[in-house]
Protein backbone atom coordinates (compact mmCIF):
# COMPACT_ATOMS: atom_id res chain seq x y z
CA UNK A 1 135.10 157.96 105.53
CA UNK A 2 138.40 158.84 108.02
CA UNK A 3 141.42 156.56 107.00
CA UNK A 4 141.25 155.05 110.41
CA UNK A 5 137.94 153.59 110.47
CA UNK A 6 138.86 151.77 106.49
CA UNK A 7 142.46 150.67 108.45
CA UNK A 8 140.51 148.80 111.13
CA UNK A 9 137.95 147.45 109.12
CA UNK A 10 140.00 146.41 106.27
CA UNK A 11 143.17 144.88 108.46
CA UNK A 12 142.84 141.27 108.23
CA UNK A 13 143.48 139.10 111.44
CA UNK A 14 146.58 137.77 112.29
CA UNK A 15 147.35 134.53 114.06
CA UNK A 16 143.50 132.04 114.88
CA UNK A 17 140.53 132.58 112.88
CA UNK A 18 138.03 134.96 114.71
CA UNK A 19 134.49 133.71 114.08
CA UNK A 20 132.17 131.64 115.65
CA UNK A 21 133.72 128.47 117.44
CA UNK A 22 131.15 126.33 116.50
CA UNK A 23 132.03 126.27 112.54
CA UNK A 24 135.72 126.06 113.61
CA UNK A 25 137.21 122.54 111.70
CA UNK A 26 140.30 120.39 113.42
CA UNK A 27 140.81 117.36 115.37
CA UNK A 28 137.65 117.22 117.47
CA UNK A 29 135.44 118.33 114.52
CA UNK A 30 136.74 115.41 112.14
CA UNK A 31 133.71 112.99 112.74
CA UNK A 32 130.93 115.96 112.20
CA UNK A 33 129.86 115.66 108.83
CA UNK A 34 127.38 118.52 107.55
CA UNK A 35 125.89 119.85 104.81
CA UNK A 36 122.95 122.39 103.67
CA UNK A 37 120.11 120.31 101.58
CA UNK A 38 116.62 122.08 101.63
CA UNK A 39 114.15 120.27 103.58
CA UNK A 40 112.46 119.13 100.46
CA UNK A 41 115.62 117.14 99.56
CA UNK A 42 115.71 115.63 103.21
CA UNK A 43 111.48 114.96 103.35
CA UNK A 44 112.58 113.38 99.71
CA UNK A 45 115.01 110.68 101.29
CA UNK A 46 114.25 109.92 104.45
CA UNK A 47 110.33 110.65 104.64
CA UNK A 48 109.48 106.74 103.92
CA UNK A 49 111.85 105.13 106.90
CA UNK A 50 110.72 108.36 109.11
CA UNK A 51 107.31 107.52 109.54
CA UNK A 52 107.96 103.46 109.34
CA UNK A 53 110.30 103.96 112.68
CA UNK A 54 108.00 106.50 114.59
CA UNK A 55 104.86 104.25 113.97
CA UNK A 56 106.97 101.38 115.06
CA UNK A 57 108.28 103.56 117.97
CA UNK A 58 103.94 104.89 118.86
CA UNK A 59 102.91 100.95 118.80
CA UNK A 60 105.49 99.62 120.66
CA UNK A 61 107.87 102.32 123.19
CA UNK A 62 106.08 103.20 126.40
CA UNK A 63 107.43 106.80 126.03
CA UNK A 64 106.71 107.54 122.83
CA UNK A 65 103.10 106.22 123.36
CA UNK A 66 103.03 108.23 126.82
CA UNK A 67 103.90 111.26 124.41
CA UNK A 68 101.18 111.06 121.87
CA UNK A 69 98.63 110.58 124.56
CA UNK A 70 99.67 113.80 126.51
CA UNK A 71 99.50 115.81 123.42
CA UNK A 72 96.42 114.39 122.23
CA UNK A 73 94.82 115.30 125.53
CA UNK A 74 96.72 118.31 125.41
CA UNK A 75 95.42 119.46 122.23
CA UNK A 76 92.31 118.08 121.61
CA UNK A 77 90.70 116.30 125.20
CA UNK A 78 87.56 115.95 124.56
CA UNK A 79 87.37 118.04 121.47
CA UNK A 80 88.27 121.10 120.15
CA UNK A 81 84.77 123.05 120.41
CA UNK A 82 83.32 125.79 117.51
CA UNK A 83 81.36 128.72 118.93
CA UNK A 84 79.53 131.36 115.79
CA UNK A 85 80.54 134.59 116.28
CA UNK A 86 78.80 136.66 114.53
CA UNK A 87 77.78 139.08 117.09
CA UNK A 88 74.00 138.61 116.51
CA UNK A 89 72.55 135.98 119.17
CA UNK A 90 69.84 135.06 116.95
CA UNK A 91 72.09 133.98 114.51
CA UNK A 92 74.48 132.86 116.54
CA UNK A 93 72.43 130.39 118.46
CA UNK A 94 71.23 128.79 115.11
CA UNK A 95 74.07 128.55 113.74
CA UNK A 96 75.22 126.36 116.75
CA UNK A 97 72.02 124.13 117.22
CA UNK A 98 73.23 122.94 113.39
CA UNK A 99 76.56 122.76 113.94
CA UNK A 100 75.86 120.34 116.58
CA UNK A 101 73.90 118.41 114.59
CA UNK A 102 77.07 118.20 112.52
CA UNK A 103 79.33 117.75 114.60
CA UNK A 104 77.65 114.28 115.16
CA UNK A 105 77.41 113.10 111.76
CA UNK A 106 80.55 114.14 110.74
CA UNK A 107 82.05 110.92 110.29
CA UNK A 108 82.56 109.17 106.15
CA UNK A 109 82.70 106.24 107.70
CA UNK A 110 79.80 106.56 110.30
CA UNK A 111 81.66 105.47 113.50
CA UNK A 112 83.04 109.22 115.42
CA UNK A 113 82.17 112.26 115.95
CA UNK A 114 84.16 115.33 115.64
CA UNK A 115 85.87 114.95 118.56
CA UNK A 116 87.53 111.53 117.35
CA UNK A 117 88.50 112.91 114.50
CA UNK A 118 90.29 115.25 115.59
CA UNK A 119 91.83 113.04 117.97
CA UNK A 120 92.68 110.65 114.85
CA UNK A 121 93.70 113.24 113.11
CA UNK A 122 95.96 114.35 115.71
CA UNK A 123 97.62 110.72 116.36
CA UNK A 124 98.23 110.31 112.23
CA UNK A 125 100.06 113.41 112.67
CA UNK A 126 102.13 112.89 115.75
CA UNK A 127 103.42 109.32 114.51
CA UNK A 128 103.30 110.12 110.35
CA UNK A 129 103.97 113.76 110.52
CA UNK A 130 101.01 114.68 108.83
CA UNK A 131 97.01 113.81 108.59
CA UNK A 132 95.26 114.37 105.12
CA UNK A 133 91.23 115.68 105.91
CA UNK A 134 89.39 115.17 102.78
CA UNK A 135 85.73 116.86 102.49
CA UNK A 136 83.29 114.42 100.93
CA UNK A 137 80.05 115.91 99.09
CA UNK A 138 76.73 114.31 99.74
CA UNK A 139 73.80 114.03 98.29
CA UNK A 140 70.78 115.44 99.64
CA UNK A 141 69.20 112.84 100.35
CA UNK A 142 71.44 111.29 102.16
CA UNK A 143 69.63 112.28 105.09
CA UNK A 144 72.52 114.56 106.26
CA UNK A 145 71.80 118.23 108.55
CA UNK A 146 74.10 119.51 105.51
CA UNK A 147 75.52 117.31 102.89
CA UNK A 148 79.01 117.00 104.06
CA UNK A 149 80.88 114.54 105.79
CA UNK A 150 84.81 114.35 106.31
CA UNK A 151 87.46 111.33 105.86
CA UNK A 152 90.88 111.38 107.77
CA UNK A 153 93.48 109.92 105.53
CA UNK A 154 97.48 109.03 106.54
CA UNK A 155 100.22 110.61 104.67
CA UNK A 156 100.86 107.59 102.39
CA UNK A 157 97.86 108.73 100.29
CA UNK A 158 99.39 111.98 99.24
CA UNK A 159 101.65 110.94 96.16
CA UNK A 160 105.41 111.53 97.77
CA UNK A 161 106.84 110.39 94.07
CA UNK A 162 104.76 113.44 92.15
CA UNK A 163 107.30 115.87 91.54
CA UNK A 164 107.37 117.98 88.57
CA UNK A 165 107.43 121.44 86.57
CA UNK A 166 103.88 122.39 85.14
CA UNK A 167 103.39 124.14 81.55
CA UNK A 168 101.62 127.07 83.32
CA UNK A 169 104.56 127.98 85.59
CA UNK A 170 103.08 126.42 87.98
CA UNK A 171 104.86 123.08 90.39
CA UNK A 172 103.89 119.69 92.06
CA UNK A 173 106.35 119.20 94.97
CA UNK A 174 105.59 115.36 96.68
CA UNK A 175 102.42 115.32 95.68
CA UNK A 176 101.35 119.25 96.44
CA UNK A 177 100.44 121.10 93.39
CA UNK A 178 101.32 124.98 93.50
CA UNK A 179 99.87 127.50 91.22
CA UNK A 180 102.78 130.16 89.22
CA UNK A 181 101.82 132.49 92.28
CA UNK A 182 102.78 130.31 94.80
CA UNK A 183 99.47 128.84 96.39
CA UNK A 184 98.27 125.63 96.97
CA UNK A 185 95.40 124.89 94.58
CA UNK A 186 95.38 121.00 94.36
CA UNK A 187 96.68 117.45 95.90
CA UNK A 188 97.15 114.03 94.49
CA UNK A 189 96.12 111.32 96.22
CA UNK A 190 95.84 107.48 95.76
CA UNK A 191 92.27 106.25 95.92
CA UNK A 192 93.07 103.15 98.40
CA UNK A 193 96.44 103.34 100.67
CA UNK A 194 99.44 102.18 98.38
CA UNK A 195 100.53 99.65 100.81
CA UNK A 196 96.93 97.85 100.81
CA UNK A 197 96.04 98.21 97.47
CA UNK A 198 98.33 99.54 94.86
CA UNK A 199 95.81 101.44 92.40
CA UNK A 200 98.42 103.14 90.24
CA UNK A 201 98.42 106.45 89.49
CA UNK A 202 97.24 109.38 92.13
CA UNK A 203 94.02 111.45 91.19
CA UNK A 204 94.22 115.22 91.25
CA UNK A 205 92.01 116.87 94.36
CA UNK A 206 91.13 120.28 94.25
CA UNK A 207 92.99 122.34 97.59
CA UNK A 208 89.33 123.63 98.50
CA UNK A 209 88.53 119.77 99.86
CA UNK A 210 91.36 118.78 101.39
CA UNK A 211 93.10 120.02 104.40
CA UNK A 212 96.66 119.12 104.76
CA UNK A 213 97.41 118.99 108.59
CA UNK A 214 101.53 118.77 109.80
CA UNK A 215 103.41 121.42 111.77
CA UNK A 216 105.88 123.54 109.60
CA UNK A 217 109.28 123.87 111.65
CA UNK A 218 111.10 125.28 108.53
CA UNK A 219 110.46 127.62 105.79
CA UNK A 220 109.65 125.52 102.56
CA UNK A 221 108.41 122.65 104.37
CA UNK A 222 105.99 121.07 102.23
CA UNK A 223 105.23 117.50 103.88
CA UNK A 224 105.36 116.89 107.54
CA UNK A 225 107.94 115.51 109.47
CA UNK A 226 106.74 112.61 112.51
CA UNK A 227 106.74 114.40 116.07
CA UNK A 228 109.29 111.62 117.28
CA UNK A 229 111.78 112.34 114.51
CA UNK A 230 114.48 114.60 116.85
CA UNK A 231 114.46 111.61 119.40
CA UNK A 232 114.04 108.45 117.63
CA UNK A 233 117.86 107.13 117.67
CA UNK A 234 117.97 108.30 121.14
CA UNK A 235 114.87 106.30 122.06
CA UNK A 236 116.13 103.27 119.86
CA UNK A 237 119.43 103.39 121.60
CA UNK A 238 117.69 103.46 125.24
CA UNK A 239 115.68 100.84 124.27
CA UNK A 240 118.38 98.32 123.53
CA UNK A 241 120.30 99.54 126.56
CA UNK A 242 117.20 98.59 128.80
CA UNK A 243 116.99 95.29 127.02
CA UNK A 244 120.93 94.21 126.99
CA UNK A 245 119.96 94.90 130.81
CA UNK A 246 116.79 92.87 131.26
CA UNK A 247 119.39 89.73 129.47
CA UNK A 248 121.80 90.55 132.08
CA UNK A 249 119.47 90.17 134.98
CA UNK A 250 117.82 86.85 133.28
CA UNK A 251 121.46 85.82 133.04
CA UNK A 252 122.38 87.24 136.97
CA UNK A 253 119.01 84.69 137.67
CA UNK A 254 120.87 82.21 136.63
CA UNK A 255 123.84 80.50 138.57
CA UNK A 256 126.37 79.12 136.68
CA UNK A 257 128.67 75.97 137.81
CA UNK A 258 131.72 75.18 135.96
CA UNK A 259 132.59 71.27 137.05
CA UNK A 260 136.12 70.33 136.60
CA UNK A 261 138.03 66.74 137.87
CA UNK A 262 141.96 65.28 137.77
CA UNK A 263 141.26 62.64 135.94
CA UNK A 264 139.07 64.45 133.44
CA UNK A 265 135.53 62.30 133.87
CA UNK A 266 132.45 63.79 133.93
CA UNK A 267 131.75 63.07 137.61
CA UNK A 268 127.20 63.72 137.52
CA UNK A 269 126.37 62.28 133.70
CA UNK A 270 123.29 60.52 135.32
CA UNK A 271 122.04 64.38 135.93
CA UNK A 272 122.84 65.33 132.33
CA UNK A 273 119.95 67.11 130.52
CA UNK A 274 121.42 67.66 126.95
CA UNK A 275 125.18 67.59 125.41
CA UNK A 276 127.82 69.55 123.66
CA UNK A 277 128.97 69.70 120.34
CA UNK A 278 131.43 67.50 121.08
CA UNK A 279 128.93 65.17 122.79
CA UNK A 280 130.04 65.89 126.59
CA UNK A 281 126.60 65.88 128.68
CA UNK A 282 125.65 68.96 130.30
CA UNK A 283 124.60 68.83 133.51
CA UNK A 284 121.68 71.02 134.97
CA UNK A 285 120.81 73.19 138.95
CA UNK A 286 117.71 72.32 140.07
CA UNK A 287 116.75 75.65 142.73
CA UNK A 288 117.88 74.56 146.09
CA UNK A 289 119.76 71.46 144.90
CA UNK A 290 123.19 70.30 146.16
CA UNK A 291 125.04 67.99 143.94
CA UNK A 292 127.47 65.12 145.15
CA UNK A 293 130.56 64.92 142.96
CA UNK A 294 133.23 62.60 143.19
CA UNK A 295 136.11 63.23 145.62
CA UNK A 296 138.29 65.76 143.70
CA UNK A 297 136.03 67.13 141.67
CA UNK A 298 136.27 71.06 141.75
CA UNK A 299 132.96 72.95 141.72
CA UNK A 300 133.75 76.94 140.84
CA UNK A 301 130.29 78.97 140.78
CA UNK A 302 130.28 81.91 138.40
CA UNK A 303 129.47 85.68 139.64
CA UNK A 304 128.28 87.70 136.80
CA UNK A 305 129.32 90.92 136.88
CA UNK A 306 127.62 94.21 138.63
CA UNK A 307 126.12 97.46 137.07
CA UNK A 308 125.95 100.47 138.47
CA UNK A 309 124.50 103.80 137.90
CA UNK A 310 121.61 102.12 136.01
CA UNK A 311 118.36 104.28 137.02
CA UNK A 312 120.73 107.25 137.24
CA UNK A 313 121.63 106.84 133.20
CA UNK A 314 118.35 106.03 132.54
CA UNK A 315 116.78 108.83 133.86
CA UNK A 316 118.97 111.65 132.44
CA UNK A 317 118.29 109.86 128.81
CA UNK A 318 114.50 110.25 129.64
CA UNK A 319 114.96 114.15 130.59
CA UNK A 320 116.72 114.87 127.20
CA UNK A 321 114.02 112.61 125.49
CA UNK A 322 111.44 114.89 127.19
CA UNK A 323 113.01 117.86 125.68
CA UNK A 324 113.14 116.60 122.11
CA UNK A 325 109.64 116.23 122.41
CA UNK A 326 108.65 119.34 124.02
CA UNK A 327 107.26 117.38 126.84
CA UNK A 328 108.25 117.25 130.97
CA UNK A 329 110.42 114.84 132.44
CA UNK A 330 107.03 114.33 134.95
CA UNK A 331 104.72 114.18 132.28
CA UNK A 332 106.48 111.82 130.24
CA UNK A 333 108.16 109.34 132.95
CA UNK A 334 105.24 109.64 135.49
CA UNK A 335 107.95 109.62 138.18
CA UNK A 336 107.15 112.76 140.43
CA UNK A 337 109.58 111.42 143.09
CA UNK A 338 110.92 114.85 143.16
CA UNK A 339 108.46 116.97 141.80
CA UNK A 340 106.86 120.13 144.34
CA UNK A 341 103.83 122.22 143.54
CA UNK A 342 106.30 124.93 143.04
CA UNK A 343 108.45 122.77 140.56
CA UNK A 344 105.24 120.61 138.68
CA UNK A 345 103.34 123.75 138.36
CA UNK A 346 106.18 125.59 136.24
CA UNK A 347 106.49 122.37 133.66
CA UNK A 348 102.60 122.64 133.34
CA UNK A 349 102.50 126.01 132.56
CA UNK A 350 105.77 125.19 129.92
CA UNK A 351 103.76 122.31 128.38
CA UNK A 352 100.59 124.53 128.00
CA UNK A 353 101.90 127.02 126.37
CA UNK A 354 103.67 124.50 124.15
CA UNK A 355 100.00 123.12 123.38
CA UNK A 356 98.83 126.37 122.94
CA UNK A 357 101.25 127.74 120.29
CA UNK A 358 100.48 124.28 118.63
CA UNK A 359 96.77 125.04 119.06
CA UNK A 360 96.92 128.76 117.49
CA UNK A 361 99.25 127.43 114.20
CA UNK A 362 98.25 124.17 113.45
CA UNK A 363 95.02 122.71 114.51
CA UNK A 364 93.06 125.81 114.92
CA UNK A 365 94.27 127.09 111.34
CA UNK A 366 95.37 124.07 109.59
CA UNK A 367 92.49 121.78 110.48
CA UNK A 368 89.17 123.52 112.23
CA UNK A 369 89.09 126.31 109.36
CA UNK A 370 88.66 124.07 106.82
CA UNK A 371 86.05 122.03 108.16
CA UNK A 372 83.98 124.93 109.64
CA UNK A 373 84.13 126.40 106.38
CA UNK A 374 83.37 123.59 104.57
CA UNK A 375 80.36 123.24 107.27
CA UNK A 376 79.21 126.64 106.21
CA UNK A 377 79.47 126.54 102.62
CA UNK A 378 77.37 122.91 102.95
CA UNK A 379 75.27 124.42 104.98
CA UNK A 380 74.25 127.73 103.06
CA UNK A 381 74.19 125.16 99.74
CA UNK A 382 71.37 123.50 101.26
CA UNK A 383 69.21 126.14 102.09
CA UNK A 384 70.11 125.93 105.55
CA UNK A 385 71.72 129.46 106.31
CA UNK A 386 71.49 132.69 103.99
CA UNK A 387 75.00 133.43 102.19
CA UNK A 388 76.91 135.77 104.00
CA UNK A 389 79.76 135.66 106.38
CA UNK A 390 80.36 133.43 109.67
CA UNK A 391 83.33 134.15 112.03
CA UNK A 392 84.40 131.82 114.47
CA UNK A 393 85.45 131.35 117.79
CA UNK A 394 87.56 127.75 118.72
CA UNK A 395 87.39 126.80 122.11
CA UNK A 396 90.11 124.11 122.86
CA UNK A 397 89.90 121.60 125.95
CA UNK A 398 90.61 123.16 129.32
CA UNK A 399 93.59 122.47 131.28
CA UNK A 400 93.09 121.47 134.88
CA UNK A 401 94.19 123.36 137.99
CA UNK A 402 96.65 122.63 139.65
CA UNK A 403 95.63 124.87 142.81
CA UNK A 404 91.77 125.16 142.11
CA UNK A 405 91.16 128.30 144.62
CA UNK A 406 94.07 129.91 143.47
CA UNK A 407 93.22 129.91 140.09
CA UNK A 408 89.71 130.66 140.61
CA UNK A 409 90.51 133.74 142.64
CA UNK A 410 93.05 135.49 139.97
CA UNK A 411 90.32 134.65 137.42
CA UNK A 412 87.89 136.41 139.79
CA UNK A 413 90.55 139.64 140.52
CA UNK A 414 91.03 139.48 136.59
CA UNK A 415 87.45 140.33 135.87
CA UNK A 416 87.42 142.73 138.75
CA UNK A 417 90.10 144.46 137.63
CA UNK A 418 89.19 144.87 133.82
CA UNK A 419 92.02 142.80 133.12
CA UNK A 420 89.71 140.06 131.26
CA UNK A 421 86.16 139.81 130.66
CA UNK A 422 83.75 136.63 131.87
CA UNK A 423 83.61 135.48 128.19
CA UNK A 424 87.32 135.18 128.35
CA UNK A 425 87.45 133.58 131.52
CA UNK A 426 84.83 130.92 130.65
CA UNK A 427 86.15 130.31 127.05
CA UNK A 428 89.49 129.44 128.98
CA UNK A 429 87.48 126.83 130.65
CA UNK A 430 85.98 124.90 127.68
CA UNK A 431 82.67 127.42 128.66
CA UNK A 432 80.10 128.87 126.07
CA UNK A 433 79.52 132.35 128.39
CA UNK A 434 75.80 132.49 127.00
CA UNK A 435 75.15 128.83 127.94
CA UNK A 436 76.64 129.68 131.64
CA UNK A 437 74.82 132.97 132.08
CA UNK A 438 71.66 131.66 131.07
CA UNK A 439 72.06 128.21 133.38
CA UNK A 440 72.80 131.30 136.12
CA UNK A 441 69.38 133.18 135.32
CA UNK A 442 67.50 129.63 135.63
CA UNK A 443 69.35 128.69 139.17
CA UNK A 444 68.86 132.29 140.78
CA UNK A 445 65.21 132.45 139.47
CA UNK A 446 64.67 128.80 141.23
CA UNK A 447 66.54 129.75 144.18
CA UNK A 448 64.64 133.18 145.00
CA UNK A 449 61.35 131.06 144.09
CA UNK A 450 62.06 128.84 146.67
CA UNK A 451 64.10 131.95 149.31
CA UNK A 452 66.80 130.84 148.68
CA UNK A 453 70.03 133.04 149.14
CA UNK A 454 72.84 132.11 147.00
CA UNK A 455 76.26 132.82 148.23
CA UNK A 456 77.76 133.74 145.02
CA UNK A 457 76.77 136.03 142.62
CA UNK A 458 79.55 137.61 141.08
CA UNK A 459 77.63 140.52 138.51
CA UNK A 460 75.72 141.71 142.13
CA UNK A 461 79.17 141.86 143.46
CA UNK A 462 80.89 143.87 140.35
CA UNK A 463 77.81 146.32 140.79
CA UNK A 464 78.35 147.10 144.73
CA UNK A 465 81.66 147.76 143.97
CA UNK A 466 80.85 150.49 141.04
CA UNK A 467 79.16 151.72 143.53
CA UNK A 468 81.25 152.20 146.03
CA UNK A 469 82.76 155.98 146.79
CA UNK A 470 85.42 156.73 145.62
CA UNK A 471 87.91 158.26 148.50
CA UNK A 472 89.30 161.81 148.34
């Protein structure tokens, strides 16, 4: 190495410290306390009073409630659909016709289908940070397509307090037990929630029935963290704002007389509704009234004071409350005072692909998985499909247009142009592609039975255009 590379590289630097300004320590800094505990440490401490304030904040705060609905319809609408994939449309279409049989009778308790659940699932998530999906066995003749039926659970079931090293090597980290290699291969859970009825000790569940449903935002993450958690001082702090400004106006309501005379008599006591503490009466404005005092008497009304900037205030803290939870300003407010198609359509397509990446890593993977698996292995247990292996295909709710022709015709130029096939375009829609072809085949069969010319048919189109010379 040349001696004048080790010189520069070596030479220390003389006068301020060169680094990154935001680790720099002095006057401004002296309030900023820090430090570096893993997130098990801070799930440890502050899980518990977490989840109490979100829930509070989800039952109670019109924006946090606003929140959980958009995401909920977001994410699951009106479910999050299962298509077989297996290639082999025999198969395929059986498997299906059970699965929506299934999807019916999901319910432990008997009162949703899979759609609800999910959508439960979802809200014990978004307010607790995480939903616990336990798969129940059933008997046979329980009447049952398969013999399997699911339970949502909150987090308060899944033992916080377990923590502890294992003889095997092996870990149980608030309440998840971990094999010496790392996986997941149990959970212990309390058999009635701990705040209803305290049943002692937690029962050991094998991984392969439970699915433990939260969004990891940091490596280690074991336990999830409520969706509201970035925003909930900000929210709490908004909230009392709004309120010290509801008194205010109450108080503005209100007009005020201070009565004062020479001689130091109370010149109205006839008029006196209640007294001091010193036994004085206090006299009371009737709306519209005009009291006679005695000559002398000095009558001083009070003003109260005037706020400004209110809505303005109020509205930024609502934009930077949007952003903590991944949400628009538009979505979250409803004010689209301001908002152009131009303007609304860019936060929609920011939000969906929000939903989306949520879509692809938590509920898809996290939560449909599980139960589609456990729908299979029910199902081949029962005699109802031969043992072998059944891919999947999740369609999730479809998000609306905002300009339905113009999002009809790129679909359309997609296909054209090779970019996309129809399956894609119609599973983007919520659409099974073999249920829409074969409505298709029923309507143009009907129509030329009856000479009828239908206006669209895009595969007749695709062919004339194959067709078609090719110039030069």
């Amino acid at each position: 190495m040349s001696n004048w590379f080790t010189k520069l590289f070596s030479r220390k630097p003389k006068g301020k410290r060169l680094g990154y300004v935001g680790a720099a320590t002095g006057r401004l800094q002296n309030g900023w306390v820090t430090a570096n505990p893993s997130i098990e440490a801070i799930t440890d401490a502050d899980l518990a009073r977490l989840r109490a304030r979100s829930r509070h904040l989800c039952r109670n705060n019109p924006l946090i409630a606003q929140a959980q609905t958009a995401f909920g319809t977001g994410l699951i609408g009106s479910g999050v659909a299962a298509r077989s994939a297996t290639g082999s449309q025999t198969i395929d279409k059986r498997v299906d016709a059970l699965w929506a049989d299934v999807v019916r009778e999901i319910d432990a308790e008997g009162i949703q289908d899979l759609a609800g659940l999910q959508l439960t699932a979802f809200n014990t998530m978004f307010a607790g940070g995480e939903a616990i999906i336990r798969r129940r066995w059933r008997q046979p003749d329980d009447g049952l397509t398969v013999p399997f039926q699911i339970q949502v659970l909150p987090a308060e079931y899944l033992d916080i307090s377990k923590t502890e090293d294992l003889a095997d090597g092996g870990r149980i980290v608030q309440g998840v037990e971990f094999g010496s290699d790392g996986r997941r291969r149990a959970y212990w859970l309390f058999r009635d929630h701990p705040d209803v009825v305290w049943s002692g000790e937690s029962v050991r569940v094998p991984a392969e029935d439970v699915a433990h449903v939260y969004e990891v935002r940091e490596a280690g993450q074991v336990r999830g963290i409520p969706w509201p958690a970035p925003v909930i001082s900000q929210v709490y702090a908004l909230e009392e704002y709004r309120e010290a400004e509801r008194v205010r106006k109450r108080i503005e309501a209100c007009t005020v007389a201070f009565v004062s005379s020479p001689d130091g008599t109370i010149p109205f006591p006839e008029t006196a509704s209640t007294t001091d503490a010193d036994g004085n009466p206090i006299g009371s404005l009737n709306p519209g009234a005009i009291l006679n005092v005695r000559d002398g008497t000095t009558v001083t009304m009070g003003t109260p004071a005037q706020v400004w900037g209110f809505p303005d205030y109020v509205k930024t803290e609502v934009q930077a409350i949007a952003s903590g939870l991944r949400i628009t300003y538009a979505l979250l407010s409803g004010n689209l005072k301001d908002v152009n198609y131009s303007s609304i359509r860019y936060g929609a397509l920011a939000y969906k692909a929000v939903v989306q990446q949520i879509q692809r890593t938590v509920i898809e993977p996290l939560m449909m998985r599980p139960i589609w698996r456990w729908f299979i292995e029910a199902a081949i247990a029962s005699g109802k499909l031969r043992a072998r292996d059944y891919p999947v295909k999740f369609v999730p709710p479809v998000f609306e247009e905002i300009d339905r022709v113009k999002e009809a015709n790129a679909d359309v130029e997609e296909v054209k142009a090779g970019l996309a096939s129809l399956q894609d375009v119609l599973a983007r829609r919520g659409q099974d592609w073999r249920k829409v072809l074969s409505e298709q085949a029923k309507v143009q069969e009907e129509a030329r039975r009856l000479g009828l010319v239908l206006s669209v048919d895009l595969a007749a189109e695709l062919q004339s255009k194959q067709k078609e010379p090719v110039d030069g």
